[in-house]
C-alpha atoms as a PDB file:
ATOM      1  CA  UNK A   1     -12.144 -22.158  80.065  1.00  0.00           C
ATOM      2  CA  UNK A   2     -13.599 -18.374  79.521  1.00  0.00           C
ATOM      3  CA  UNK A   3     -16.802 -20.096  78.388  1.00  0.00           C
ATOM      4  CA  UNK A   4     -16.964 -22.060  81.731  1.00  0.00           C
ATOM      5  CA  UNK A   5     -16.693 -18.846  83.662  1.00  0.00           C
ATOM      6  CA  UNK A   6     -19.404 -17.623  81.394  1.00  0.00           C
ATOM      7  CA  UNK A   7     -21.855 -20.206  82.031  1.00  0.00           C
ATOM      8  CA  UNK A   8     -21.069 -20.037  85.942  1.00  0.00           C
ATOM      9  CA  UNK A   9     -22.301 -16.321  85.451  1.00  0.00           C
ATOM     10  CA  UNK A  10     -24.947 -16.786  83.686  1.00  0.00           C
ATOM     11  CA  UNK A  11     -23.762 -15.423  80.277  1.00  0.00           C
ATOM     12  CA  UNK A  12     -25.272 -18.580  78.561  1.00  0.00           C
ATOM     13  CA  UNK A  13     -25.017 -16.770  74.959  1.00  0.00           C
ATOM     14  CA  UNK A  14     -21.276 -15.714  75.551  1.00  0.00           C
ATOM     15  CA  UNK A  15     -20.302 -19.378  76.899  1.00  0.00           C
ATOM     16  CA  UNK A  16     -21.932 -20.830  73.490  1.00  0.00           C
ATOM     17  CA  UNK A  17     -20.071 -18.157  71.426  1.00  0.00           C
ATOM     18  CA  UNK A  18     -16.726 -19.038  73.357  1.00  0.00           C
ATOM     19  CA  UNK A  19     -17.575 -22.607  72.828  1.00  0.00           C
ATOM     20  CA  UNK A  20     -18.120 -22.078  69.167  1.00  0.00           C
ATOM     21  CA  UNK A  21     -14.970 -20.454  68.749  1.00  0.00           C
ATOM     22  CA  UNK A  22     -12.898 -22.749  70.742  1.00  0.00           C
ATOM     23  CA  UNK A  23     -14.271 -25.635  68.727  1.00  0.00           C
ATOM     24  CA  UNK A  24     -13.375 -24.006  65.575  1.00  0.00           C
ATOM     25  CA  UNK A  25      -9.797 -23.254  66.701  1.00  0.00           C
ATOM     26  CA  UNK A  26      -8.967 -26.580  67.998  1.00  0.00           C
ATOM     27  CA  UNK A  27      -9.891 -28.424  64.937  1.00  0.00           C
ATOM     28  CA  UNK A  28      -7.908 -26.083  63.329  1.00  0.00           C
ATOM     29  CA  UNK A  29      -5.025 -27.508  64.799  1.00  0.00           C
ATOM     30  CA  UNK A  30      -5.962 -30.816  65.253  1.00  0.00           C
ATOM     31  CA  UNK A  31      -5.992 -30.861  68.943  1.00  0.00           C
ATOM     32  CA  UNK A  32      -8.245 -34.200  69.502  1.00  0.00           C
ATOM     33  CA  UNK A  33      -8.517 -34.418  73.296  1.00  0.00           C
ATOM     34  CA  UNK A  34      -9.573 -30.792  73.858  1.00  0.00           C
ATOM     35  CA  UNK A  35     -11.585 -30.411  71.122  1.00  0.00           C
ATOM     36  CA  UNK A  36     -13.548 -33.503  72.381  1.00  0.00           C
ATOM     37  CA  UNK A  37     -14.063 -32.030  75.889  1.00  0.00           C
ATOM     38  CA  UNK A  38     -15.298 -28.733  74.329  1.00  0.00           C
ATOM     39  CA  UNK A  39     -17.808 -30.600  72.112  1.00  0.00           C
ATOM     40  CA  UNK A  40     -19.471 -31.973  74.635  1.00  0.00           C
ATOM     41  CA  UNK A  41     -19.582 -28.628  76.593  1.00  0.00           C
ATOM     42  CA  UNK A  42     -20.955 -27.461  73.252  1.00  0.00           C
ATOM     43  CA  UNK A  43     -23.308 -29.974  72.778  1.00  0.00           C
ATOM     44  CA  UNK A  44     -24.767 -28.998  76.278  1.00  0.00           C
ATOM     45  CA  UNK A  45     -25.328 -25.775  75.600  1.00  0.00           C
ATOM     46  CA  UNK A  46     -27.224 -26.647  72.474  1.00  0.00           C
ATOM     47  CA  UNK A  47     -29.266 -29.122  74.467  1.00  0.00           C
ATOM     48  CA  UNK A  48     -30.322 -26.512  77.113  1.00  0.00           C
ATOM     49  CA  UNK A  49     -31.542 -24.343  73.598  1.00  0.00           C
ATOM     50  CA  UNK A  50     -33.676 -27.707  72.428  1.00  0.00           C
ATOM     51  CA  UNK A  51     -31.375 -27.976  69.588  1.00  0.00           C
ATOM     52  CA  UNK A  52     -31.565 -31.461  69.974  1.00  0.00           C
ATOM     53  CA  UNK A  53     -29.960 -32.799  66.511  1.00  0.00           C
ATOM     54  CA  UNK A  54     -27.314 -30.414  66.825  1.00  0.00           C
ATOM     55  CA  UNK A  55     -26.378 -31.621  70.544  1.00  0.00           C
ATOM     56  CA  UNK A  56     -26.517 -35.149  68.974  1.00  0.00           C
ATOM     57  CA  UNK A  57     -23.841 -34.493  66.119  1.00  0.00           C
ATOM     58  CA  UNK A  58     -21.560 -32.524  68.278  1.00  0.00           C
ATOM     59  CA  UNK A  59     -21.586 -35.826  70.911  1.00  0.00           C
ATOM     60  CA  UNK A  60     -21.367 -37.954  68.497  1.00  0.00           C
ATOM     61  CA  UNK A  61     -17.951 -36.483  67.273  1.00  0.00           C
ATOM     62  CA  UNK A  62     -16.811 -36.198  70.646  1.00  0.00           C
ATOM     63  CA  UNK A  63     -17.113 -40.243  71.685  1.00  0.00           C
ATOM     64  CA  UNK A  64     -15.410 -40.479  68.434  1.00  0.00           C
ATOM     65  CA  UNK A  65     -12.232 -38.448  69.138  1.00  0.00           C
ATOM     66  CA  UNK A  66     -12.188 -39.952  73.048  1.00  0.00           C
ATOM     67  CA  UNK A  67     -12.142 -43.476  71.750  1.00  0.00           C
ATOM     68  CA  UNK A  68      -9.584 -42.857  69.187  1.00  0.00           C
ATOM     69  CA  UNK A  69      -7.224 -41.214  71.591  1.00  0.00           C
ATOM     70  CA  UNK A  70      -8.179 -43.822  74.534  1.00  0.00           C
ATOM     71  CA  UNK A  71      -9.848 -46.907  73.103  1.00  0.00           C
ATOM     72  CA  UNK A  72      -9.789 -48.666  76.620  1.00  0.00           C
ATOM     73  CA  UNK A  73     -11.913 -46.285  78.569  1.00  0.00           C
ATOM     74  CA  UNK A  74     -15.649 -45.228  77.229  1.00  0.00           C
ATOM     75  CA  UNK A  75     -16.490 -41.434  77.515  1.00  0.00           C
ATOM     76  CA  UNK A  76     -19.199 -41.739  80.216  1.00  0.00           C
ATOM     77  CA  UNK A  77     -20.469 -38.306  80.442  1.00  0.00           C
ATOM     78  CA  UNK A  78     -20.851 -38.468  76.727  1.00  0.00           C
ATOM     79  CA  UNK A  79     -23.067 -41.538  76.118  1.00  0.00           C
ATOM     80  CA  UNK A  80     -24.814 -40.547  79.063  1.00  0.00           C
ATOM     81  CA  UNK A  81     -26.306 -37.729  77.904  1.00  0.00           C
ATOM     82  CA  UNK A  82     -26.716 -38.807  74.249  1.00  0.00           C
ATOM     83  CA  UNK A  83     -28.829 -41.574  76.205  1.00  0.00           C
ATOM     84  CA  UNK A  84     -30.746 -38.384  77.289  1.00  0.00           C
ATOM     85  CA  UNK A  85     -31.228 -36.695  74.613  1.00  0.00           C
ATOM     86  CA  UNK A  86     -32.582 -39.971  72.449  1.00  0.00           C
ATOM     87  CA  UNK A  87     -35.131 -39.768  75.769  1.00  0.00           C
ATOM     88  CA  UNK A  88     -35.756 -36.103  74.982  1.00  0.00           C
ATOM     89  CA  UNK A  89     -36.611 -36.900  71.200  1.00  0.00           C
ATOM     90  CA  UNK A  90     -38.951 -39.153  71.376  1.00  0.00           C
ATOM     91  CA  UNK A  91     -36.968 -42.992  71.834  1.00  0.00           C
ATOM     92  CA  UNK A  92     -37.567 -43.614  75.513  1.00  0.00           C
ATOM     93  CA  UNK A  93     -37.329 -47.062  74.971  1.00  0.00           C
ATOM     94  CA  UNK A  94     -34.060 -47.022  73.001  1.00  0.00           C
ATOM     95  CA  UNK A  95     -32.617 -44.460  75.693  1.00  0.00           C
ATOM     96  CA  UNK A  96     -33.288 -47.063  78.465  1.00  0.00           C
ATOM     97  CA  UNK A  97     -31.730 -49.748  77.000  1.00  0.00           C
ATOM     98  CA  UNK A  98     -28.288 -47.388  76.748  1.00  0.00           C
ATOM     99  CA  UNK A  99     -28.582 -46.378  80.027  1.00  0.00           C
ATOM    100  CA  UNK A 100     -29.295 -49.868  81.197  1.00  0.00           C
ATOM    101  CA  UNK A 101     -26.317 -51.566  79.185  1.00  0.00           C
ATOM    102  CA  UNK A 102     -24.001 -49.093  80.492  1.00  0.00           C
ATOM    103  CA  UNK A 103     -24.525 -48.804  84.121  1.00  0.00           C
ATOM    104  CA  UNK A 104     -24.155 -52.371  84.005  1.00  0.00           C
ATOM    105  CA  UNK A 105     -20.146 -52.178  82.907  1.00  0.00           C
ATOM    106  CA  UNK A 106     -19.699 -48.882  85.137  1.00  0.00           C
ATOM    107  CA  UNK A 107     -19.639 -48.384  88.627  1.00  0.00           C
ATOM    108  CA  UNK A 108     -19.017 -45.663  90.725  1.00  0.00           C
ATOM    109  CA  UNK A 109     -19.610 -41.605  89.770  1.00  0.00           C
ATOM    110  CA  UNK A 110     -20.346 -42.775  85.977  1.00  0.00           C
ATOM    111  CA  UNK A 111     -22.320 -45.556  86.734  1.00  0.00           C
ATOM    112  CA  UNK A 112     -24.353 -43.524  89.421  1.00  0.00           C
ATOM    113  CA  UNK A 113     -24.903 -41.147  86.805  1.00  0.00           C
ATOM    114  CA  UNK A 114     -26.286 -43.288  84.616  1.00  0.00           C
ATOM    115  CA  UNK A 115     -28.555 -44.679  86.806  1.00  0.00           C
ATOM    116  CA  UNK A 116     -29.632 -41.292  88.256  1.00  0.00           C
ATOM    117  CA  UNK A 117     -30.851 -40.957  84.590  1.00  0.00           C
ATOM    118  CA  UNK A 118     -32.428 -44.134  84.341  1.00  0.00           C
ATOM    119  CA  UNK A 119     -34.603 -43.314  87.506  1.00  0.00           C
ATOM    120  CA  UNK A 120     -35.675 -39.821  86.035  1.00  0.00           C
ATOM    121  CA  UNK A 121     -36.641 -41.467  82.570  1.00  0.00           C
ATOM    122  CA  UNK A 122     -38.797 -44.292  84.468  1.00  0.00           C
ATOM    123  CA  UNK A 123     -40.550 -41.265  87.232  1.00  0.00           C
ATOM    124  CA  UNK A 124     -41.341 -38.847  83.889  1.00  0.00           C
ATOM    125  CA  UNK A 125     -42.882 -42.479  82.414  1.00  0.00           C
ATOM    126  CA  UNK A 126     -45.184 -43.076  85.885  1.00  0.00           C
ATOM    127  CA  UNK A 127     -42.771 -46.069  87.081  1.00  0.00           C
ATOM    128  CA  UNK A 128     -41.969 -44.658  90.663  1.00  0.00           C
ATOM    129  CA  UNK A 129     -41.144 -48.308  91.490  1.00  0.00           C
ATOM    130  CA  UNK A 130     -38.216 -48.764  89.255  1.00  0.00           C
ATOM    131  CA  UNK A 131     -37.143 -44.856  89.635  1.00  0.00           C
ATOM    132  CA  UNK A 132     -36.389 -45.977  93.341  1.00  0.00           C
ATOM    133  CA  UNK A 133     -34.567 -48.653  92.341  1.00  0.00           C
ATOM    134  CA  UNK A 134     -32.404 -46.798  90.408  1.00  0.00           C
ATOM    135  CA  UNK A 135     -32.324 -44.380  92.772  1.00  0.00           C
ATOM    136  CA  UNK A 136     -31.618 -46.165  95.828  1.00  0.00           C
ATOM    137  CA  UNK A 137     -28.319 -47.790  93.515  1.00  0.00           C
ATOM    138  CA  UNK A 138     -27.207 -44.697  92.212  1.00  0.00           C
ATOM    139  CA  UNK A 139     -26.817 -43.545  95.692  1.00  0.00           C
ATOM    140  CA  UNK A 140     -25.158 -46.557  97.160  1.00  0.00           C
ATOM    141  CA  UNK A 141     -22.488 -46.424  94.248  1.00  0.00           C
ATOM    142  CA  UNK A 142     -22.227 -42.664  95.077  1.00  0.00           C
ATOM    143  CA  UNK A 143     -21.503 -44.006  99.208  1.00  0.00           C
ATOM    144  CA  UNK A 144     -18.615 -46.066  97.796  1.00  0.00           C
ATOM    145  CA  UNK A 145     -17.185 -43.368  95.445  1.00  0.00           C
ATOM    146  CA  UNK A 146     -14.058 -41.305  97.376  1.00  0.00           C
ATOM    147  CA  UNK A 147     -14.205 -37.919  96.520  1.00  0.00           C
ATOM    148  CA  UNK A 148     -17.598 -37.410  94.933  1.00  0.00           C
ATOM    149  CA  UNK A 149     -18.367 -33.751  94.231  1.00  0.00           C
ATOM    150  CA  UNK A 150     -21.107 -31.746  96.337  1.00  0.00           C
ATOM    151  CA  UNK A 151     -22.516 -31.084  92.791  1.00  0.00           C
ATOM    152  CA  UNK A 152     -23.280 -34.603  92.084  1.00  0.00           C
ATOM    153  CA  UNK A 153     -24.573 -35.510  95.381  1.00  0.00           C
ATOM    154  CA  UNK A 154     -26.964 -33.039  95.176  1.00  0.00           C
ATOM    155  CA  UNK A 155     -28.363 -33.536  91.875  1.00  0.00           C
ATOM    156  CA  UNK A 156     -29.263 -36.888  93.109  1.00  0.00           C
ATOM    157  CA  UNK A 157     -30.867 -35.584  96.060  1.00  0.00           C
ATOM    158  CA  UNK A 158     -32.677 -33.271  93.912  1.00  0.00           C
ATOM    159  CA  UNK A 159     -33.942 -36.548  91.313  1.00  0.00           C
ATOM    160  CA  UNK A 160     -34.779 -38.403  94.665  1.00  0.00           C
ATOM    161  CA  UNK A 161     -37.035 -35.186  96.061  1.00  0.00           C
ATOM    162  CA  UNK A 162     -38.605 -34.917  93.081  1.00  0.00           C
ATOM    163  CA  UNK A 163     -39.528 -38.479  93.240  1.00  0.00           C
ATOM    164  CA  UNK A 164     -40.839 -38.207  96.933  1.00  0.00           C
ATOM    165  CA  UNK A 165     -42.923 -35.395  95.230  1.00  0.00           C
ATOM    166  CA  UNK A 166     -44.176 -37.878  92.617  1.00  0.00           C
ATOM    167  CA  UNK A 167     -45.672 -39.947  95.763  1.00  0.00           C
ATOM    168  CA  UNK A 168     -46.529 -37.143  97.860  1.00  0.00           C
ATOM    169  CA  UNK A 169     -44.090 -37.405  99.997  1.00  0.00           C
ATOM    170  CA  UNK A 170     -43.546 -33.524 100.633  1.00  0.00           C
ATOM    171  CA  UNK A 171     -41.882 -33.694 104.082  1.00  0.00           C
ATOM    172  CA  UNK A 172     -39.585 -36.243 102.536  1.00  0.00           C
ATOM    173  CA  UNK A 173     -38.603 -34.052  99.137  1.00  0.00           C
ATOM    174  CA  UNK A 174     -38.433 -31.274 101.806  1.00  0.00           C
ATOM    175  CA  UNK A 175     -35.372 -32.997 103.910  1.00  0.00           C
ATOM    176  CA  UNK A 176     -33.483 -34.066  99.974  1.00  0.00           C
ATOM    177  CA  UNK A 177     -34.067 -30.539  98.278  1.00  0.00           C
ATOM    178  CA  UNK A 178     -32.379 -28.562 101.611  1.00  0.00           C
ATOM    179  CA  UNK A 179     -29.760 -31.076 101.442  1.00  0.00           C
ATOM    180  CA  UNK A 180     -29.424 -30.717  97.903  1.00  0.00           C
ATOM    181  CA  UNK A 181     -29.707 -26.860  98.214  1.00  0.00           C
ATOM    182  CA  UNK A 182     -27.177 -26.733 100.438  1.00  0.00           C
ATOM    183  CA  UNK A 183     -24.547 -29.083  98.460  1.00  0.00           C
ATOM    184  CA  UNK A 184     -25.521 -27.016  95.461  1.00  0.00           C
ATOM    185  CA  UNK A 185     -25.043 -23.705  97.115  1.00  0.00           C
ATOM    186  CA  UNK A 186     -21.471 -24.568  98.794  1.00  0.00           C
ATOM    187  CA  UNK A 187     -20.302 -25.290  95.711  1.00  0.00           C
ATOM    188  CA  UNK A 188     -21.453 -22.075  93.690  1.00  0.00           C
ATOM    189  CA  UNK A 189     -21.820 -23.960  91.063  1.00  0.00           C
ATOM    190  CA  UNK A 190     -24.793 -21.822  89.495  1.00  0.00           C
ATOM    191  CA  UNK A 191     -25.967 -24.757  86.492  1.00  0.00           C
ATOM    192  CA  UNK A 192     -26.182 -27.397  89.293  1.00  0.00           C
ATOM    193  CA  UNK A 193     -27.851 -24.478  91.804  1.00  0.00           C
ATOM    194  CA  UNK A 194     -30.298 -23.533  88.736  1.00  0.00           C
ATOM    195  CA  UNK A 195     -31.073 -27.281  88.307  1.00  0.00           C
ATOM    196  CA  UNK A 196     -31.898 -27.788  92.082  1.00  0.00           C
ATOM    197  CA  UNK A 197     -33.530 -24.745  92.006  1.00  0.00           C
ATOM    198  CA  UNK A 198     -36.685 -26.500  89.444  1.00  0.00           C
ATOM    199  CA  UNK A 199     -36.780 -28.991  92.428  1.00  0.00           C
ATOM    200  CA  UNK A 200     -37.846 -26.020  94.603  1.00  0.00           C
ATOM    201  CA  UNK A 201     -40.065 -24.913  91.983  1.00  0.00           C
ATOM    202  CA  UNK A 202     -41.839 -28.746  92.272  1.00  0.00           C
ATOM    203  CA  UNK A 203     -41.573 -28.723  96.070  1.00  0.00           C
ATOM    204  CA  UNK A 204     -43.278 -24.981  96.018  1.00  0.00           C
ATOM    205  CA  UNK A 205     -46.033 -25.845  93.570  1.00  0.00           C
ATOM    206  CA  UNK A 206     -46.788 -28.908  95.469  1.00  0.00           C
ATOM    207  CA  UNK A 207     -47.496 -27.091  98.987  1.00  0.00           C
ATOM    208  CA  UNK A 208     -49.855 -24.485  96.852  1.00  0.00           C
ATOM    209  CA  UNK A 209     -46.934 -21.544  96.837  1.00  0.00           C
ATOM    210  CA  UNK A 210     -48.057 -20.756  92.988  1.00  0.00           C
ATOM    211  CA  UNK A 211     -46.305 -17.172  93.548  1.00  0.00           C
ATOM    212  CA  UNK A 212     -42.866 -18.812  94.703  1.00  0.00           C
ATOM    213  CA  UNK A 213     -42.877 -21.412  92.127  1.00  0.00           C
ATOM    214  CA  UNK A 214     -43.506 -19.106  89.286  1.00  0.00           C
ATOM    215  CA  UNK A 215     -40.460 -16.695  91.194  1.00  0.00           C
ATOM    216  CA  UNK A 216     -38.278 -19.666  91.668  1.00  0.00           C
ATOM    217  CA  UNK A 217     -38.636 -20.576  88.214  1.00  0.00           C
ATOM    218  CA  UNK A 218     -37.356 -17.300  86.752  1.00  0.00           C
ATOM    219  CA  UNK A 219     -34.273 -17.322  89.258  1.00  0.00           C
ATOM    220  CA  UNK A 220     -33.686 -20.733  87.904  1.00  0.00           C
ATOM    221  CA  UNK A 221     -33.496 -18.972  84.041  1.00  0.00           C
ATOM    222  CA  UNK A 222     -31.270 -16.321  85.462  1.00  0.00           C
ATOM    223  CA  UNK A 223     -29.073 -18.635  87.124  1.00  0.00           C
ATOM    224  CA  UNK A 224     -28.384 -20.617  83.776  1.00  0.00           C
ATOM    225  CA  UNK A 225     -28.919 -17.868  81.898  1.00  0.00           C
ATOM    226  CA  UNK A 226     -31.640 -18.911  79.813  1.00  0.00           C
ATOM    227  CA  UNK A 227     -34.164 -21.331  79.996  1.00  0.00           C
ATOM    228  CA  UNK A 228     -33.586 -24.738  80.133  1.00  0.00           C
ATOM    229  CA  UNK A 229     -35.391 -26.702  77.003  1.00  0.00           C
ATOM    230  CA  UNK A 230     -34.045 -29.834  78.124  1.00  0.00           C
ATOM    231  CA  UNK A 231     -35.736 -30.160  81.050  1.00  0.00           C
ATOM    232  CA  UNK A 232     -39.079 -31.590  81.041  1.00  0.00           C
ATOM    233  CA  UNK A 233     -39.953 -30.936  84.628  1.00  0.00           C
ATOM    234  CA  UNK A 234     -38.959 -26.654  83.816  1.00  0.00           C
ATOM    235  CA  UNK A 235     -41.299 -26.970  80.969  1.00  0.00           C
ATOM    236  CA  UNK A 236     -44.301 -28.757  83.102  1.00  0.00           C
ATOM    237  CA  UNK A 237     -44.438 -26.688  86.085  1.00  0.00           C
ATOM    238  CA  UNK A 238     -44.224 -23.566  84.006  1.00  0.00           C
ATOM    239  CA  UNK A 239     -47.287 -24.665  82.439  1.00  0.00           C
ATOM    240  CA  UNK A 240     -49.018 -25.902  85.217  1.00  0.00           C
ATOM    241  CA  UNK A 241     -47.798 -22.345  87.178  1.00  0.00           C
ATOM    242  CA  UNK A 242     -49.378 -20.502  83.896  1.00  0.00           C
ATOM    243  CA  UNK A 243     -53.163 -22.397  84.447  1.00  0.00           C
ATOM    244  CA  UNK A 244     -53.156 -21.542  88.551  1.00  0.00           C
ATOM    245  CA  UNK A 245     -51.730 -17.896  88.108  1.00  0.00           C
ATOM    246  CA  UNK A 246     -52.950 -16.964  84.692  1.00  0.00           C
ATOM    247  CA  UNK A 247     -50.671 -15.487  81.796  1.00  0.00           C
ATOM    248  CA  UNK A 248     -50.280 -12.374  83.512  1.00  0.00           C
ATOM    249  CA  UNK A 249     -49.935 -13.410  87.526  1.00  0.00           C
ATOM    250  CA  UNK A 250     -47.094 -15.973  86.136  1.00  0.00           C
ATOM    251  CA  UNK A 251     -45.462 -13.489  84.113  1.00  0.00           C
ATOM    252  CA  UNK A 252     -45.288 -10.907  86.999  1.00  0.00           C
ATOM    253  CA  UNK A 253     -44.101 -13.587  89.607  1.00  0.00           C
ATOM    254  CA  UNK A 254     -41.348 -15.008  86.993  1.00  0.00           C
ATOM    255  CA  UNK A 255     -39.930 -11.589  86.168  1.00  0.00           C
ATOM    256  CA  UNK A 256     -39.942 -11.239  90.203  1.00  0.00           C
ATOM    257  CA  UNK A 257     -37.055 -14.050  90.507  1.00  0.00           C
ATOM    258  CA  UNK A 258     -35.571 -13.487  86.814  1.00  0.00           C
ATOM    259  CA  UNK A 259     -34.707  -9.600  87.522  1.00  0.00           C
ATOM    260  CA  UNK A 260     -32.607 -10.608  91.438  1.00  0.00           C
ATOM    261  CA  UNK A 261     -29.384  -9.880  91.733  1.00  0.00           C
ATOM    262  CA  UNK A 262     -27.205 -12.963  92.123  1.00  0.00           C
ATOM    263  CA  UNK A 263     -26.993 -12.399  95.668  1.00  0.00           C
ATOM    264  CA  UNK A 264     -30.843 -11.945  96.195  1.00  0.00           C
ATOM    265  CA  UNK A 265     -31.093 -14.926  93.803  1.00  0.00           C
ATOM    266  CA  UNK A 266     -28.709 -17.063  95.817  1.00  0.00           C
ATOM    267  CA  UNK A 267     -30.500 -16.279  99.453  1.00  0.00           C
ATOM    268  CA  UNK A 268     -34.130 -16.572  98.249  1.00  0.00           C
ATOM    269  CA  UNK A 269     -33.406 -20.023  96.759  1.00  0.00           C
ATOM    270  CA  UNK A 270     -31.535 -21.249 100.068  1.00  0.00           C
ATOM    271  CA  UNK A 271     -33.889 -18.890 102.526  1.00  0.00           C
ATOM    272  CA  UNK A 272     -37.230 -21.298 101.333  1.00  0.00           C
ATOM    273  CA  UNK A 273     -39.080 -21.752 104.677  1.00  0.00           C
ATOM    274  CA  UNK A 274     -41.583 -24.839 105.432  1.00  0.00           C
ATOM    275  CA  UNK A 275     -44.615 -24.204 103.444  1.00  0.00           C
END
């Protein structure tokens, strides 16, 4: 639990040493069920580091341990992202074919999920037809899911701007990144708000705001409190932000939104006016 309140201050190197320790301790005791739920913490932390193998392993164990202590229910959040990770590394094809299989037995927040992934896999591969598809599913399952989290909603609204973006539709990933913004920053939740942030860093790019994108980006970072090696669109836009604003404009503008306090770094992300 410490290590959750680490990562939701951005202390991304205490929350993996808390993890790391917790781990330890609970398969010291055999404790199965909360071992399993801090793997897969773990494994997420090692996945935001590009650790990729590691984050694989550490999964791996914990759909083990969830299926021997509940063989009826699949972990979804689990296969999910080991889905995402097999994307990560290389098998996009494999990773599809998990994704697909499973959102077919699951419905509701899992089975949104899922297919939230599915759609960013097939935009990242050029298919904007079948990432609305997914899309469009994803949030209809969402519609008929009681109590979905603001979180979740918004990270689909986030995936769904950045495919408008994808099309050019910039007034369009406008109206889904303030609504995801919003979501994101009701529910100071900083991950989720560091994850919608890259979606602002997209939107900013797009409209020609190198400055702010290369800004947003490094709020983003100190949000999460590192950078994110997982996420493809991060690692494009900072590269694309490094060829308009050269090594050392980038730099400058990045440190700009990494050094913010939390509070500056909170109303600059939600204070982004119409380009």
């Amino acid at each position: 639990m410490r290590g959750k309140f680490k990562e939701n201050d951005g202390d991304a190197e205490g929350m993996l040493r808390d993890l790391t320790v917790a781990a330890a301790e609970l398969r010291a005791v055999g404790e199965r069920m909360s071992l399993s739920h801090v793997l897969s913490e773990y494994a997420d932390a090692l996945t935001k580091r590009g650790d990729f193998d590691a984050a694989t392993a550490a999964l791996e164990e914990s759909v083990r341990l969830a299926r021997e202590l509940n063989p009826a229910s699949e972990p979804g959040f689990q296969l999910i992202w080991l889905a995402a990770i097999r994307a990560r590394s290389g098998d996009v094809a494999g990773a599809k074919a998990e994704l697909r299989r499973f959102v077919t037995d699951r419905d509701g927040r899992d089975g949104a999920f899922g297919l939230m992934m599915l759609g960013s896999i097939a935009r990242s591969e050029g298919s904007l037809d079948e990432a609305q598809e997914c899309l469009a599913e994803a949030m209809r399952r969402q519609a008929e899911t009681p109590l979905v989290a603001p979180q979740f909603r918004a990270l689909l609204l986030a995936e769904t701007g950045h495919l408008a973006l994808a099309r050019g539709d910039l007034p369009g990933a406008r109206r889904c990144l303030d609504e995801a913004t919003t979501r994101s920053l009701a529910a100071r939740d900083m991950p989720v708000v560091a994850i919608i942030t890259v979606g602002r860093v997209a939107l900013a790019e797009a409209e020609g705001r190198y400055e702010r994108a290369a800004e947003l980006l490094g709020v983003s970072d100190s949000l999460r409190g590192r950078p994110d090696r997982s996420n493809p669109d991060a690692q494009r836009l900072a590269e694309r932000l490094r060829a308009e604003l050269g090594e050392d404009g980038y730099a400058a503008a990045y440190a700009r939104g990494h050094g913010r306090s939390r509070a500056d770094a909170l109303a600059f992300v939600g204070g982004d006016p119409a380009g």
